[in-house]
Every structure is written in C-alpha cells, then in structure tokens.
PDBML (XML) file of the C-alpha atoms, coordinates in Angstrom:
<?xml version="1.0" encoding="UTF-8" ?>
<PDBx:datablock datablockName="MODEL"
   xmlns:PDBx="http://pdbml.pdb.org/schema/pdbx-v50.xsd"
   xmlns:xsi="http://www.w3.org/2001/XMLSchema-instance"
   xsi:schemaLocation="http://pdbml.pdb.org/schema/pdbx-v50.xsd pdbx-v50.xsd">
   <PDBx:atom_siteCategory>
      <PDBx:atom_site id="1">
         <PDBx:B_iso_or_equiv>0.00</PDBx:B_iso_or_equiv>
         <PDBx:Cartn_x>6.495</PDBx:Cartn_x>
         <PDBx:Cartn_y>9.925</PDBx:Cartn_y>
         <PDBx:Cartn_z>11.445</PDBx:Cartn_z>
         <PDBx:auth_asym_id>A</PDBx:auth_asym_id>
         <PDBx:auth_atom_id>CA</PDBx:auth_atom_id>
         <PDBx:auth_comp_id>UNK</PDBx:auth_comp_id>
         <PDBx:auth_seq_id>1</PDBx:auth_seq_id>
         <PDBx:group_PDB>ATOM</PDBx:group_PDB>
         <PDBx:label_alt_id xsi:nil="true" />
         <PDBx:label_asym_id>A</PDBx:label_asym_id>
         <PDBx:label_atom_id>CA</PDBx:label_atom_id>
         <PDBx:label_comp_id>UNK</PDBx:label_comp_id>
         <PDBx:label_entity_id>1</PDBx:label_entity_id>
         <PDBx:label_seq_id>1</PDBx:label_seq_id>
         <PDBx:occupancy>1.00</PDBx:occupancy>
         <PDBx:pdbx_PDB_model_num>1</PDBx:pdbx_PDB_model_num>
         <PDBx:type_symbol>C</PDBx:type_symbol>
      </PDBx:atom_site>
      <PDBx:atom_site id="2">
         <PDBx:B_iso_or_equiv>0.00</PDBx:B_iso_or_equiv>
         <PDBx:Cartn_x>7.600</PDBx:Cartn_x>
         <PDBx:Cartn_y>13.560</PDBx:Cartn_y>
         <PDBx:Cartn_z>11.244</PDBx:Cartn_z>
         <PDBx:auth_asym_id>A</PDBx:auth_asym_id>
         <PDBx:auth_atom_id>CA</PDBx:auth_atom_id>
         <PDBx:auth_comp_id>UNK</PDBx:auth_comp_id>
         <PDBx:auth_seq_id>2</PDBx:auth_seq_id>
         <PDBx:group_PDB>ATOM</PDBx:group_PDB>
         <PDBx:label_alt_id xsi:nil="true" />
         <PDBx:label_asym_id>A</PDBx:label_asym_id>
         <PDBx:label_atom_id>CA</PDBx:label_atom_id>
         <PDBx:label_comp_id>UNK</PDBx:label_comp_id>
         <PDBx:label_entity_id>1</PDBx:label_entity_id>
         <PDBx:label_seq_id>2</PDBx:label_seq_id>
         <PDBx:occupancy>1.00</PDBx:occupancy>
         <PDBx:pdbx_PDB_model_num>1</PDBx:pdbx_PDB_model_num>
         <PDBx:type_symbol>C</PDBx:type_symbol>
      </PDBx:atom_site>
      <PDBx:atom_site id="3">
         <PDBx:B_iso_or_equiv>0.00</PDBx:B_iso_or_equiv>
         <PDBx:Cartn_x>6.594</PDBx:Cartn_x>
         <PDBx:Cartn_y>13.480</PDBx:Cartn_y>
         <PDBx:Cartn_z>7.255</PDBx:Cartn_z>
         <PDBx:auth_asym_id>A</PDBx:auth_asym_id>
         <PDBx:auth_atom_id>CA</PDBx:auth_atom_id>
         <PDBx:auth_comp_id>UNK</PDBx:auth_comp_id>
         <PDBx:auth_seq_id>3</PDBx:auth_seq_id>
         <PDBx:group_PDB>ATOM</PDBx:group_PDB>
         <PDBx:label_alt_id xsi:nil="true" />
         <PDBx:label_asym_id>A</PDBx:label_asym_id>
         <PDBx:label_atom_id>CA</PDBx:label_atom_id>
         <PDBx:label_comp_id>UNK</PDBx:label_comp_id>
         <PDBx:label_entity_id>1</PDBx:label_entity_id>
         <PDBx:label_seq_id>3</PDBx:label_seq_id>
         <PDBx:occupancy>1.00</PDBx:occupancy>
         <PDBx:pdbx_PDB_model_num>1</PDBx:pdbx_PDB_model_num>
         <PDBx:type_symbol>C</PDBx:type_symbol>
      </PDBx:atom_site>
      <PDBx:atom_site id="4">
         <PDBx:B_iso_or_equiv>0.00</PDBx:B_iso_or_equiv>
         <PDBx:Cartn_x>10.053</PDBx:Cartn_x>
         <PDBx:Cartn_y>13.182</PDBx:Cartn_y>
         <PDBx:Cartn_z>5.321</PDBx:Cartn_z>
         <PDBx:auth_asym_id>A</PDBx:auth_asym_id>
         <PDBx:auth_atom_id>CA</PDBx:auth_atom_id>
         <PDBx:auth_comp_id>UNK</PDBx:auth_comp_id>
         <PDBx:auth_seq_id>4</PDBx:auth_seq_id>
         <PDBx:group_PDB>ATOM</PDBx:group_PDB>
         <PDBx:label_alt_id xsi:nil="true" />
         <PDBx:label_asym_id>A</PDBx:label_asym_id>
         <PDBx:label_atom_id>CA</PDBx:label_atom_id>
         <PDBx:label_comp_id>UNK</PDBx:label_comp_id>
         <PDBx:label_entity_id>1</PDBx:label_entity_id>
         <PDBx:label_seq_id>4</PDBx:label_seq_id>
         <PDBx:occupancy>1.00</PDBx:occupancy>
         <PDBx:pdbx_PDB_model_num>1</PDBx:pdbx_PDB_model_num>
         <PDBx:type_symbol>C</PDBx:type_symbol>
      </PDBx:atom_site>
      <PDBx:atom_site id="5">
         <PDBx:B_iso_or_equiv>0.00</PDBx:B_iso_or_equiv>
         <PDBx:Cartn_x>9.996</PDBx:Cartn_x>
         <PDBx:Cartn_y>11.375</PDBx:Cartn_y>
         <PDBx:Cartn_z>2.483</PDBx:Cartn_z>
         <PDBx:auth_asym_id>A</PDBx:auth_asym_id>
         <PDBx:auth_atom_id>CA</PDBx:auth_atom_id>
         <PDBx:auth_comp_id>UNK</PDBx:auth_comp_id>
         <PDBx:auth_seq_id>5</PDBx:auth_seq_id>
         <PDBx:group_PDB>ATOM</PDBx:group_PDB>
         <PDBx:label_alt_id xsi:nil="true" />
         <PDBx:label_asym_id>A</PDBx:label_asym_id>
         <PDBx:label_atom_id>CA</PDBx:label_atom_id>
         <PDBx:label_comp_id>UNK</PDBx:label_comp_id>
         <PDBx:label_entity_id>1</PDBx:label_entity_id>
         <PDBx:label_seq_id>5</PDBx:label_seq_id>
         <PDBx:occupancy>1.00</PDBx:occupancy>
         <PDBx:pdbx_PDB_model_num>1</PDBx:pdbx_PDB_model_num>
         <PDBx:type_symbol>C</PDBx:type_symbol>
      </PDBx:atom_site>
      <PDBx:atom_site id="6">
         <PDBx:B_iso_or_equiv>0.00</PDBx:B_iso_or_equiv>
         <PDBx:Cartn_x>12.335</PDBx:Cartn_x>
         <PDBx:Cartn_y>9.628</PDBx:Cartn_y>
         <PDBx:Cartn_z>0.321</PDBx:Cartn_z>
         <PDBx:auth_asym_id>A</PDBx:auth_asym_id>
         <PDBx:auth_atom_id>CA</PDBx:auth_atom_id>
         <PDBx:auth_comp_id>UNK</PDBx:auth_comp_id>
         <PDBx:auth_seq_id>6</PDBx:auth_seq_id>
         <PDBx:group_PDB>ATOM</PDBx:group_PDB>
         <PDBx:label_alt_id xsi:nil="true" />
         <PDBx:label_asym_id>A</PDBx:label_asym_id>
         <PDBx:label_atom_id>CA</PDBx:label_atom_id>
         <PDBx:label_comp_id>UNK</PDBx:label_comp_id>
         <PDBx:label_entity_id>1</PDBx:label_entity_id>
         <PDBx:label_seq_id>6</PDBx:label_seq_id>
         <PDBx:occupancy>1.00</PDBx:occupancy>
         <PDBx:pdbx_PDB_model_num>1</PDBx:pdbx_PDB_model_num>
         <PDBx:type_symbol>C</PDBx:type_symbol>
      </PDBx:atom_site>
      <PDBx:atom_site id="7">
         <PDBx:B_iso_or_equiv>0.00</PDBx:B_iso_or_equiv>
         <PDBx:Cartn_x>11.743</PDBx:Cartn_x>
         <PDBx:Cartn_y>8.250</PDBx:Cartn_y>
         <PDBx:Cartn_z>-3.159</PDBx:Cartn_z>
         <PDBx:auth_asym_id>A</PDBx:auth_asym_id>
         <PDBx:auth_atom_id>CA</PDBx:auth_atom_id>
         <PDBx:auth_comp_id>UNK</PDBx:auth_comp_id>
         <PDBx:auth_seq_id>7</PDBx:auth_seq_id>
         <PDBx:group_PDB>ATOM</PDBx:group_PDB>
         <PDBx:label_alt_id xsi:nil="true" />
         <PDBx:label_asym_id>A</PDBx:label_asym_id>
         <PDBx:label_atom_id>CA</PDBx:label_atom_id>
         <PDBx:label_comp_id>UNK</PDBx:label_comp_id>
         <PDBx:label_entity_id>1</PDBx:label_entity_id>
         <PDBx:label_seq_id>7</PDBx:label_seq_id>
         <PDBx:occupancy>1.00</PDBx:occupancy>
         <PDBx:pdbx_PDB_model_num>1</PDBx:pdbx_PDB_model_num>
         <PDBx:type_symbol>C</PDBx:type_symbol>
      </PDBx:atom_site>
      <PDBx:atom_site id="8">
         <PDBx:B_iso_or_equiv>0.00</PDBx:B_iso_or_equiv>
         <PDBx:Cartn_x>13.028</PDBx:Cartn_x>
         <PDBx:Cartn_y>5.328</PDBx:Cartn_y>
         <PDBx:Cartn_z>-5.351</PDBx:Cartn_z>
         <PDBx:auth_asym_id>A</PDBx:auth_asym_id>
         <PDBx:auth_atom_id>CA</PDBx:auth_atom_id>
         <PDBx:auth_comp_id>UNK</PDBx:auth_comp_id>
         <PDBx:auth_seq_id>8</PDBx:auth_seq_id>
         <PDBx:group_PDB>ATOM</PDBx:group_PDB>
         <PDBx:label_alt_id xsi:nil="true" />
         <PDBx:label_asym_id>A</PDBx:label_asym_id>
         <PDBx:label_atom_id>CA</PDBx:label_atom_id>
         <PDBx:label_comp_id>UNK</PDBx:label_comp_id>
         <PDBx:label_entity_id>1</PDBx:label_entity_id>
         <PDBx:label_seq_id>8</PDBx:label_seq_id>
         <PDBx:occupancy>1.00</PDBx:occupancy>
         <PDBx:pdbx_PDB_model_num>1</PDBx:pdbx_PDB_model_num>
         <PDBx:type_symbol>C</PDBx:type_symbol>
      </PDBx:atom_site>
      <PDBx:atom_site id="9">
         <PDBx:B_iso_or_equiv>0.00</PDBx:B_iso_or_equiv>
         <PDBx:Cartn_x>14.655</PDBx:Cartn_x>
         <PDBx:Cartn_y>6.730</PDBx:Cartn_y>
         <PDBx:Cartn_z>-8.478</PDBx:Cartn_z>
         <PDBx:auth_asym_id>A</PDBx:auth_asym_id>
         <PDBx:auth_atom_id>CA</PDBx:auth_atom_id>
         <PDBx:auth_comp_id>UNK</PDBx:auth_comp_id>
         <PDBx:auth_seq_id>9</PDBx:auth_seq_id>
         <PDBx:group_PDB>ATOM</PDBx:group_PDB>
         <PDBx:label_alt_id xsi:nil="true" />
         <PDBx:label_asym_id>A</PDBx:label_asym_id>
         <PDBx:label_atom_id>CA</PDBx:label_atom_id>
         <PDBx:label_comp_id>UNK</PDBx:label_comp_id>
         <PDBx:label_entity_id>1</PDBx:label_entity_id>
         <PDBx:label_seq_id>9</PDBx:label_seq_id>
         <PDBx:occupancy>1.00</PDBx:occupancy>
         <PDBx:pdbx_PDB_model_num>1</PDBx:pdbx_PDB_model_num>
         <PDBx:type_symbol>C</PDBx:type_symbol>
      </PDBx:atom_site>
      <PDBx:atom_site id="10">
         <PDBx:B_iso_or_equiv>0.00</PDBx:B_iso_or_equiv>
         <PDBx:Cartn_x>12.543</PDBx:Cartn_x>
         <PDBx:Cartn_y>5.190</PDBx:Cartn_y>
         <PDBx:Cartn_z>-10.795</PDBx:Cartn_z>
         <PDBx:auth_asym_id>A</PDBx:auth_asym_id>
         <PDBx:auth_atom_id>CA</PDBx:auth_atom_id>
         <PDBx:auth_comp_id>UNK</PDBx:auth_comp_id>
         <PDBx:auth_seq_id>10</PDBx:auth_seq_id>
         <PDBx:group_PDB>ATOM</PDBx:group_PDB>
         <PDBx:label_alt_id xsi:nil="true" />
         <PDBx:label_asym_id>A</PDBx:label_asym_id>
         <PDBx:label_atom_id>CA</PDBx:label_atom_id>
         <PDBx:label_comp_id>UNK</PDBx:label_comp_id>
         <PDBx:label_entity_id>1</PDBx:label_entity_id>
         <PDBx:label_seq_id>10</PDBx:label_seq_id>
         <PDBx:occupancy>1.00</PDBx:occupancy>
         <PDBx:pdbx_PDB_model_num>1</PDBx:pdbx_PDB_model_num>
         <PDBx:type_symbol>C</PDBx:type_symbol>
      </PDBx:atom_site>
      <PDBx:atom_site id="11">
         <PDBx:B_iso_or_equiv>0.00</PDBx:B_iso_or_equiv>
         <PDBx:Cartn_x>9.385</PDBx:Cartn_x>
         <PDBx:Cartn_y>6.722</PDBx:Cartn_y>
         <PDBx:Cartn_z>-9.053</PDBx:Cartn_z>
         <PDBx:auth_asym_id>A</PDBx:auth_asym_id>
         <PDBx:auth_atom_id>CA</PDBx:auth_atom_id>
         <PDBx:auth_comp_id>UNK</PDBx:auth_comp_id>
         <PDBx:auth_seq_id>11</PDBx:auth_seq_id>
         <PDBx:group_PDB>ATOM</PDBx:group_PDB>
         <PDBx:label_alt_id xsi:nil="true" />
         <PDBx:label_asym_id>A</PDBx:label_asym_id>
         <PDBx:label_atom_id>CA</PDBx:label_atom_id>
         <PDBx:label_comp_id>UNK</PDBx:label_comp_id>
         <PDBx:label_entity_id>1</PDBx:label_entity_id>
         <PDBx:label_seq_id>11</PDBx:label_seq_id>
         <PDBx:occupancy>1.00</PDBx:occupancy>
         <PDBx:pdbx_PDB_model_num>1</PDBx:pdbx_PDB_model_num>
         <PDBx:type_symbol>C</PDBx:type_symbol>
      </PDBx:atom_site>
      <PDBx:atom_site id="12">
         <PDBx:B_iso_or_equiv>0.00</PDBx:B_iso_or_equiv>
         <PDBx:Cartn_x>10.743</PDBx:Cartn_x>
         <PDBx:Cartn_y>10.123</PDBx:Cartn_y>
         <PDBx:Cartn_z>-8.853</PDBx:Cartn_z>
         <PDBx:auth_asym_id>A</PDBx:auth_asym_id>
         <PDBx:auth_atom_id>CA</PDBx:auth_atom_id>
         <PDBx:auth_comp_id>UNK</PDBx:auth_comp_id>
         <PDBx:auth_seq_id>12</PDBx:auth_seq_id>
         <PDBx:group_PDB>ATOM</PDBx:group_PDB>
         <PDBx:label_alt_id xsi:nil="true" />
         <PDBx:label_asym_id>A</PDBx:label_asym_id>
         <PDBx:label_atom_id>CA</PDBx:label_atom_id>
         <PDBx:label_comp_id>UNK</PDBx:label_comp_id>
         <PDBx:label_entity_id>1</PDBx:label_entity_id>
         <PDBx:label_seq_id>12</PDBx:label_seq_id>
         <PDBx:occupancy>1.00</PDBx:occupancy>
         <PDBx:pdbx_PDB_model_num>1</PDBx:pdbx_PDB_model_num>
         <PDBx:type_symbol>C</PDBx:type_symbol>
      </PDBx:atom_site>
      <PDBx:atom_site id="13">
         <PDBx:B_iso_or_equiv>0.00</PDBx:B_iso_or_equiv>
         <PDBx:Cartn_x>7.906</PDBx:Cartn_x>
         <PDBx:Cartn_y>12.551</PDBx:Cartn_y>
         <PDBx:Cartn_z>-10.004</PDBx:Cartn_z>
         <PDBx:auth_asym_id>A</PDBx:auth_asym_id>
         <PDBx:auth_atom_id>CA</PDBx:auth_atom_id>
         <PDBx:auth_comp_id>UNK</PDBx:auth_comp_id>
         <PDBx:auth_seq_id>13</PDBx:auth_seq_id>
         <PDBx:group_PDB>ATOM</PDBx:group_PDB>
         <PDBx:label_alt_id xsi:nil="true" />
         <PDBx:label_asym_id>A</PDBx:label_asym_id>
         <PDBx:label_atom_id>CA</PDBx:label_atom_id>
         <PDBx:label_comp_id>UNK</PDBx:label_comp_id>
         <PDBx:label_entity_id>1</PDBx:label_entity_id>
         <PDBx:label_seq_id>13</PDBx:label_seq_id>
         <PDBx:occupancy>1.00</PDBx:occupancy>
         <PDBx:pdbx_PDB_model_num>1</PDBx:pdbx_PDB_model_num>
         <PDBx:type_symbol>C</PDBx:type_symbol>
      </PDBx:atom_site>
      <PDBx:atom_site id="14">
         <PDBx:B_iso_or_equiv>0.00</PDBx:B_iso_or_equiv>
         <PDBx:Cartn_x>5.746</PDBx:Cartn_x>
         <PDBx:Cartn_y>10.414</PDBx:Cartn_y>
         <PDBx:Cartn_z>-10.684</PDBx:Cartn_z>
         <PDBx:auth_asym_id>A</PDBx:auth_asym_id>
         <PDBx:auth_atom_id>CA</PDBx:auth_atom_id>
         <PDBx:auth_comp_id>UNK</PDBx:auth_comp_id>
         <PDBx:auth_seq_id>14</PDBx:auth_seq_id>
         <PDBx:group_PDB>ATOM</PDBx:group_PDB>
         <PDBx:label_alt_id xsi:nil="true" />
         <PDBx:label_asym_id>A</PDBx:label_asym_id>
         <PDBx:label_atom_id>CA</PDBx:label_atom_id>
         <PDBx:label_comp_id>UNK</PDBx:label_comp_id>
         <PDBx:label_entity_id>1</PDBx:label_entity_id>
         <PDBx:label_seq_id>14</PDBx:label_seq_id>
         <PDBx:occupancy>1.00</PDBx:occupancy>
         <PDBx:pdbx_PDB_model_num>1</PDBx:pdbx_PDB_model_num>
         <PDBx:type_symbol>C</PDBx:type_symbol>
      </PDBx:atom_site>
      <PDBx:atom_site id="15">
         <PDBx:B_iso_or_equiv>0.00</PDBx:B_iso_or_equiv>
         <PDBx:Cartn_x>4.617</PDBx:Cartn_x>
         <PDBx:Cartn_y>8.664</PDBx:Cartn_y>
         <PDBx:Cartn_z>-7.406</PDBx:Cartn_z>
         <PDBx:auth_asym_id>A</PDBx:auth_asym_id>
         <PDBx:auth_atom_id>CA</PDBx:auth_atom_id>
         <PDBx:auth_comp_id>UNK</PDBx:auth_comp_id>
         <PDBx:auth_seq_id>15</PDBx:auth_seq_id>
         <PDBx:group_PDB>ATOM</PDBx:group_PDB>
         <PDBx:label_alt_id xsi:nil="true" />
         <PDBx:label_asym_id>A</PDBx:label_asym_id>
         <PDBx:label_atom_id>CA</PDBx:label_atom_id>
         <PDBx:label_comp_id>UNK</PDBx:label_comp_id>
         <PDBx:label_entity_id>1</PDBx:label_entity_id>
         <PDBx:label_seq_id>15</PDBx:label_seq_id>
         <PDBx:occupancy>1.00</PDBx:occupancy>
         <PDBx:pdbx_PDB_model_num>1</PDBx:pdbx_PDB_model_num>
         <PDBx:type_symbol>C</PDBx:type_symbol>
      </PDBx:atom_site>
      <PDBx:atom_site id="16">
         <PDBx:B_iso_or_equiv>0.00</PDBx:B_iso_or_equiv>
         <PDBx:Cartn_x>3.785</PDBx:Cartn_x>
         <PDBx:Cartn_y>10.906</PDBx:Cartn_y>
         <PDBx:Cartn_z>-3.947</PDBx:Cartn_z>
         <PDBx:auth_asym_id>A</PDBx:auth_asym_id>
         <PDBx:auth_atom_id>CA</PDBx:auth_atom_id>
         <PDBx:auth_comp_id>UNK</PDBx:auth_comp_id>
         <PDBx:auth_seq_id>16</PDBx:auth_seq_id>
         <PDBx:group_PDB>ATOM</PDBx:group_PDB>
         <PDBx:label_alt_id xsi:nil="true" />
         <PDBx:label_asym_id>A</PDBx:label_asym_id>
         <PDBx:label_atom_id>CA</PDBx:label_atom_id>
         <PDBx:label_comp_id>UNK</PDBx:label_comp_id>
         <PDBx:label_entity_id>1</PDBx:label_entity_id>
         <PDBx:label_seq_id>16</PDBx:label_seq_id>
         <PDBx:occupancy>1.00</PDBx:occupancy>
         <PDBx:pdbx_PDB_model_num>1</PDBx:pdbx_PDB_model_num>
         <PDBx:type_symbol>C</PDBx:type_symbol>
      </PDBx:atom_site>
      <PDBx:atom_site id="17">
         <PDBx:B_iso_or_equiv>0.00</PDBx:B_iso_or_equiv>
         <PDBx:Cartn_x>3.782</PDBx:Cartn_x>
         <PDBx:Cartn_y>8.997</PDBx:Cartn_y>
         <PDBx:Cartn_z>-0.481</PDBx:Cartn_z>
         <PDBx:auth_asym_id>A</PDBx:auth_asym_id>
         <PDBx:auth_atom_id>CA</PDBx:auth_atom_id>
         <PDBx:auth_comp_id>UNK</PDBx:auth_comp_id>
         <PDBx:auth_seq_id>17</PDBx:auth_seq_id>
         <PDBx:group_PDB>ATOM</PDBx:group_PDB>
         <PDBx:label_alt_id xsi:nil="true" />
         <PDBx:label_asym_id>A</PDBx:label_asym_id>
         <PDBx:label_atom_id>CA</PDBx:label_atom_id>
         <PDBx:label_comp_id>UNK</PDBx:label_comp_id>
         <PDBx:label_entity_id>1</PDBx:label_entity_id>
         <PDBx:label_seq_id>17</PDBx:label_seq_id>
         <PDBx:occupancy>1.00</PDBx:occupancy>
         <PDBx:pdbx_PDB_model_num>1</PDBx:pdbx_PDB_model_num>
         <PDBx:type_symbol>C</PDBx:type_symbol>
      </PDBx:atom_site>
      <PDBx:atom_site id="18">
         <PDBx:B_iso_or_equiv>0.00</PDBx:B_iso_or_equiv>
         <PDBx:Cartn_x>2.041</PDBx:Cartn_x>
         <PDBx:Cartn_y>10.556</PDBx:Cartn_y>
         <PDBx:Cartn_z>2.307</PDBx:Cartn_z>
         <PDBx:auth_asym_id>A</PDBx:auth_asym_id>
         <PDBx:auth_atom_id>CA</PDBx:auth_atom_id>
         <PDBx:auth_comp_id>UNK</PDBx:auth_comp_id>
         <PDBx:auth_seq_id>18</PDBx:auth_seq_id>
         <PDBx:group_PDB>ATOM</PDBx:group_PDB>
         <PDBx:label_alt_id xsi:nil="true" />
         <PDBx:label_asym_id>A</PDBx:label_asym_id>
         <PDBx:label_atom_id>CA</PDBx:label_atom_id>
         <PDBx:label_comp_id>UNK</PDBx:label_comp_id>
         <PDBx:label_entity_id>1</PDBx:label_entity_id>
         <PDBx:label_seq_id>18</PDBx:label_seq_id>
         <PDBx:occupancy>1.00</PDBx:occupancy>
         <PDBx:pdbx_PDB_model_num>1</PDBx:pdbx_PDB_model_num>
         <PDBx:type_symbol>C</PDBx:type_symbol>
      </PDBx:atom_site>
      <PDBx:atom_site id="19">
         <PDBx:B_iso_or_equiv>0.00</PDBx:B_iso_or_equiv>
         <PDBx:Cartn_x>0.456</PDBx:Cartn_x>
         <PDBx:Cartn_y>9.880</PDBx:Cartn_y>
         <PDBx:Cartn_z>6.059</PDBx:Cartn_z>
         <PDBx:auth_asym_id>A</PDBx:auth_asym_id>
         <PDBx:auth_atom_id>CA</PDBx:auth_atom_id>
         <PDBx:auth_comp_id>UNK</PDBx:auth_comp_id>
         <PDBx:auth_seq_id>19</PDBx:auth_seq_id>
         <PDBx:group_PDB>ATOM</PDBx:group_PDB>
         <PDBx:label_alt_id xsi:nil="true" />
         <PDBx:label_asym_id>A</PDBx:label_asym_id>
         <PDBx:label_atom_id>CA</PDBx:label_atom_id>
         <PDBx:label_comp_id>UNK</PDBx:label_comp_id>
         <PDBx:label_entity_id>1</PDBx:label_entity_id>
         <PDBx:label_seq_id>19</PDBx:label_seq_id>
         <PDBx:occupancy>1.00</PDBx:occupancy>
         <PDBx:pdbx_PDB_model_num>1</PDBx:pdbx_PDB_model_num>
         <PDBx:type_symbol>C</PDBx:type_symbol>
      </PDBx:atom_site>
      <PDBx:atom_site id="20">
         <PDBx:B_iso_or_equiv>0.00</PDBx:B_iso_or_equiv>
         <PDBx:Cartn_x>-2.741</PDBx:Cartn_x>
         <PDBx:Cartn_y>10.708</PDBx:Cartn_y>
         <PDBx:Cartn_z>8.461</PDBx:Cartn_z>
         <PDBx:auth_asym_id>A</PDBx:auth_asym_id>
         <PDBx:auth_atom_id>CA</PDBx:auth_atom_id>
         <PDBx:auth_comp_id>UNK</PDBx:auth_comp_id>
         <PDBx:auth_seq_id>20</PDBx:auth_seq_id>
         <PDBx:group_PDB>ATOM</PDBx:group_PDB>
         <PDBx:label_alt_id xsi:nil="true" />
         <PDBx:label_asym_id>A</PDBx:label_asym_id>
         <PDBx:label_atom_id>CA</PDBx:label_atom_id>
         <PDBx:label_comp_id>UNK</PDBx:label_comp_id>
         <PDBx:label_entity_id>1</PDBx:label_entity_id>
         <PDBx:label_seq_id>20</PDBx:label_seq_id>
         <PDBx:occupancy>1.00</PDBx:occupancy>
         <PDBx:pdbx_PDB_model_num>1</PDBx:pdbx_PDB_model_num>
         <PDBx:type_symbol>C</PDBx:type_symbol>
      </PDBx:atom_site>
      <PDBx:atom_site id="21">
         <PDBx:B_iso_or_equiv>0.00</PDBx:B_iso_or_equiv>
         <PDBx:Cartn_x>-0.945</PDBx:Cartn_x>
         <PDBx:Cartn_y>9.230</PDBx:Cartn_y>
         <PDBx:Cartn_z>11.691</PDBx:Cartn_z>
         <PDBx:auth_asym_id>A</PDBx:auth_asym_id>
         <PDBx:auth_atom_id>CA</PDBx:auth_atom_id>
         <PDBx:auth_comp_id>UNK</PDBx:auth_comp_id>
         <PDBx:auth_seq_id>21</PDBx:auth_seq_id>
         <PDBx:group_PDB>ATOM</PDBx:group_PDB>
         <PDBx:label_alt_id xsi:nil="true" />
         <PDBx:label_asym_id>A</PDBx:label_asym_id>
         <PDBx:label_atom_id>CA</PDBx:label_atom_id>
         <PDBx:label_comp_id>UNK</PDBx:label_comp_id>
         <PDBx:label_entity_id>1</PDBx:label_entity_id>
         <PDBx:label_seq_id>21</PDBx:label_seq_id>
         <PDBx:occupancy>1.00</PDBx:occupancy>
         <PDBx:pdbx_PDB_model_num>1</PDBx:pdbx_PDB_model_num>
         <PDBx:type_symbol>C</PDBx:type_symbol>
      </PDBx:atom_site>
      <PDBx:atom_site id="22">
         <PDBx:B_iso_or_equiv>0.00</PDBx:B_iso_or_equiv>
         <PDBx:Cartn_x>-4.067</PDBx:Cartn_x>
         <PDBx:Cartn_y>10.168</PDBx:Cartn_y>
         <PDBx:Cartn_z>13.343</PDBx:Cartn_z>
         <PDBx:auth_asym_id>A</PDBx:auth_asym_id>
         <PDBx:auth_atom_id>CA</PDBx:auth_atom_id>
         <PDBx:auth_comp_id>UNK</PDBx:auth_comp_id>
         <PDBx:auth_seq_id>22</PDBx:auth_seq_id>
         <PDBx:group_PDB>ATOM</PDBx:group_PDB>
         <PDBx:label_alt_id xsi:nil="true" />
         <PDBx:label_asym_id>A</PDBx:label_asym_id>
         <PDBx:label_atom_id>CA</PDBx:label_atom_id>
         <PDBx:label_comp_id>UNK</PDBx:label_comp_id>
         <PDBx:label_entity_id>1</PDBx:label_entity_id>
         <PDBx:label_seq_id>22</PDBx:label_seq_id>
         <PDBx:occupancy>1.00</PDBx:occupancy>
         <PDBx:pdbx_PDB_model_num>1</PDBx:pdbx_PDB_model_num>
         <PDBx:type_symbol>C</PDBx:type_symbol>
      </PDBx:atom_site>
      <PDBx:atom_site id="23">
         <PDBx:B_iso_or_equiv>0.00</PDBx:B_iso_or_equiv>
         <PDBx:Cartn_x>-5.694</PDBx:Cartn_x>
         <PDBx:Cartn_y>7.147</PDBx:Cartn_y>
         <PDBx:Cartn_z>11.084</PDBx:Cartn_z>
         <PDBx:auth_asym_id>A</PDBx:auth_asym_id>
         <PDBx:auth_atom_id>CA</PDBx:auth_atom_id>
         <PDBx:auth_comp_id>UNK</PDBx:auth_comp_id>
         <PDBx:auth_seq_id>23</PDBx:auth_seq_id>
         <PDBx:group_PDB>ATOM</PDBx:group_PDB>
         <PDBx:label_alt_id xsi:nil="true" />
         <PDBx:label_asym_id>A</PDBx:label_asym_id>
         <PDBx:label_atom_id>CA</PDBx:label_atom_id>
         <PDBx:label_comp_id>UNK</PDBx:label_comp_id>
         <PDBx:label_entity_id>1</PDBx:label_entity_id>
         <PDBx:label_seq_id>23</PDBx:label_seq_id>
         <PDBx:occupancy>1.00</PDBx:occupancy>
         <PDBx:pdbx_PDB_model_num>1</PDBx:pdbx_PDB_model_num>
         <PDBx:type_symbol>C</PDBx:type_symbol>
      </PDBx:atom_site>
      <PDBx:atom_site id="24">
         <PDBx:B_iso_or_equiv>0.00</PDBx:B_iso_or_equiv>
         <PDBx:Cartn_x>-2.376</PDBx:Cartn_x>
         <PDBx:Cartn_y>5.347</PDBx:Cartn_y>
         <PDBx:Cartn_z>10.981</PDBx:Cartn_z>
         <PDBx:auth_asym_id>A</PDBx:auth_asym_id>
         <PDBx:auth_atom_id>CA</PDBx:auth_atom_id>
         <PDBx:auth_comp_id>UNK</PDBx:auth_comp_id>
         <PDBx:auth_seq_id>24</PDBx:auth_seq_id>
         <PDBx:group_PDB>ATOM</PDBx:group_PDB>
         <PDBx:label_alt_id xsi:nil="true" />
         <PDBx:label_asym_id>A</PDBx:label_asym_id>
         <PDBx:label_atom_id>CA</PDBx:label_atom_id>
         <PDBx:label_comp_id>UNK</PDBx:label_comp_id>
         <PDBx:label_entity_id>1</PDBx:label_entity_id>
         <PDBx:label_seq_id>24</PDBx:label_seq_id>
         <PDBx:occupancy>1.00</PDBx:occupancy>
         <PDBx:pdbx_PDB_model_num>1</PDBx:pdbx_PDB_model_num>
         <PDBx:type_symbol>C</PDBx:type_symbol>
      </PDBx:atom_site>
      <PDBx:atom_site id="25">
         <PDBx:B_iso_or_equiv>0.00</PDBx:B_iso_or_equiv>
         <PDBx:Cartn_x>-2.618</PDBx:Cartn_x>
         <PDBx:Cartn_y>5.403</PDBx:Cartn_y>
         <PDBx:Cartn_z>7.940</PDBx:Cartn_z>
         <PDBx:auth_asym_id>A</PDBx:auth_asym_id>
         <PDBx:auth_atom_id>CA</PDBx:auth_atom_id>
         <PDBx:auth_comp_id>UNK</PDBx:auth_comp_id>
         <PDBx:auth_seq_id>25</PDBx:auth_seq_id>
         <PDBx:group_PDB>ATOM</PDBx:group_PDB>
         <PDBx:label_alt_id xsi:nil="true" />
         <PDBx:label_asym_id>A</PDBx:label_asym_id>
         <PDBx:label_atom_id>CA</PDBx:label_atom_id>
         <PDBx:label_comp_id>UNK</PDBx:label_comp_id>
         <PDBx:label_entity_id>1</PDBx:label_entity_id>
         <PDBx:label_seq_id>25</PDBx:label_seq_id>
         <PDBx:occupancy>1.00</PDBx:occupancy>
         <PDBx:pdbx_PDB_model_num>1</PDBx:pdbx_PDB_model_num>
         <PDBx:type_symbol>C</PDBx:type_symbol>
      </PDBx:atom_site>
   </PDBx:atom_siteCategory>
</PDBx:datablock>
C-alpha cells in the first residue's frame, strides 16, 4: 500500500508494477 515494490528475477528491468489506491487499482 505504501508503494514498495519487489520484483521476480527474471522480470528485473524489464517489467515496472505500480498503484492509484485512490482507483484501487
């Protein structure tokens, strides 16, 4: 909820997660 992130190895660089919790989303 607070943003951190973690990654599977294989994605590393290549992939980027993120979140609008005001859309939940």
């Amino acid at each position: 909820n607070g943003g951190i992130t973690n990654y599977a190895d294989s994605v590393k660089g290549r992939f980027t997660i993120s979140r609008d919790n005001a859309k939940n989303t």
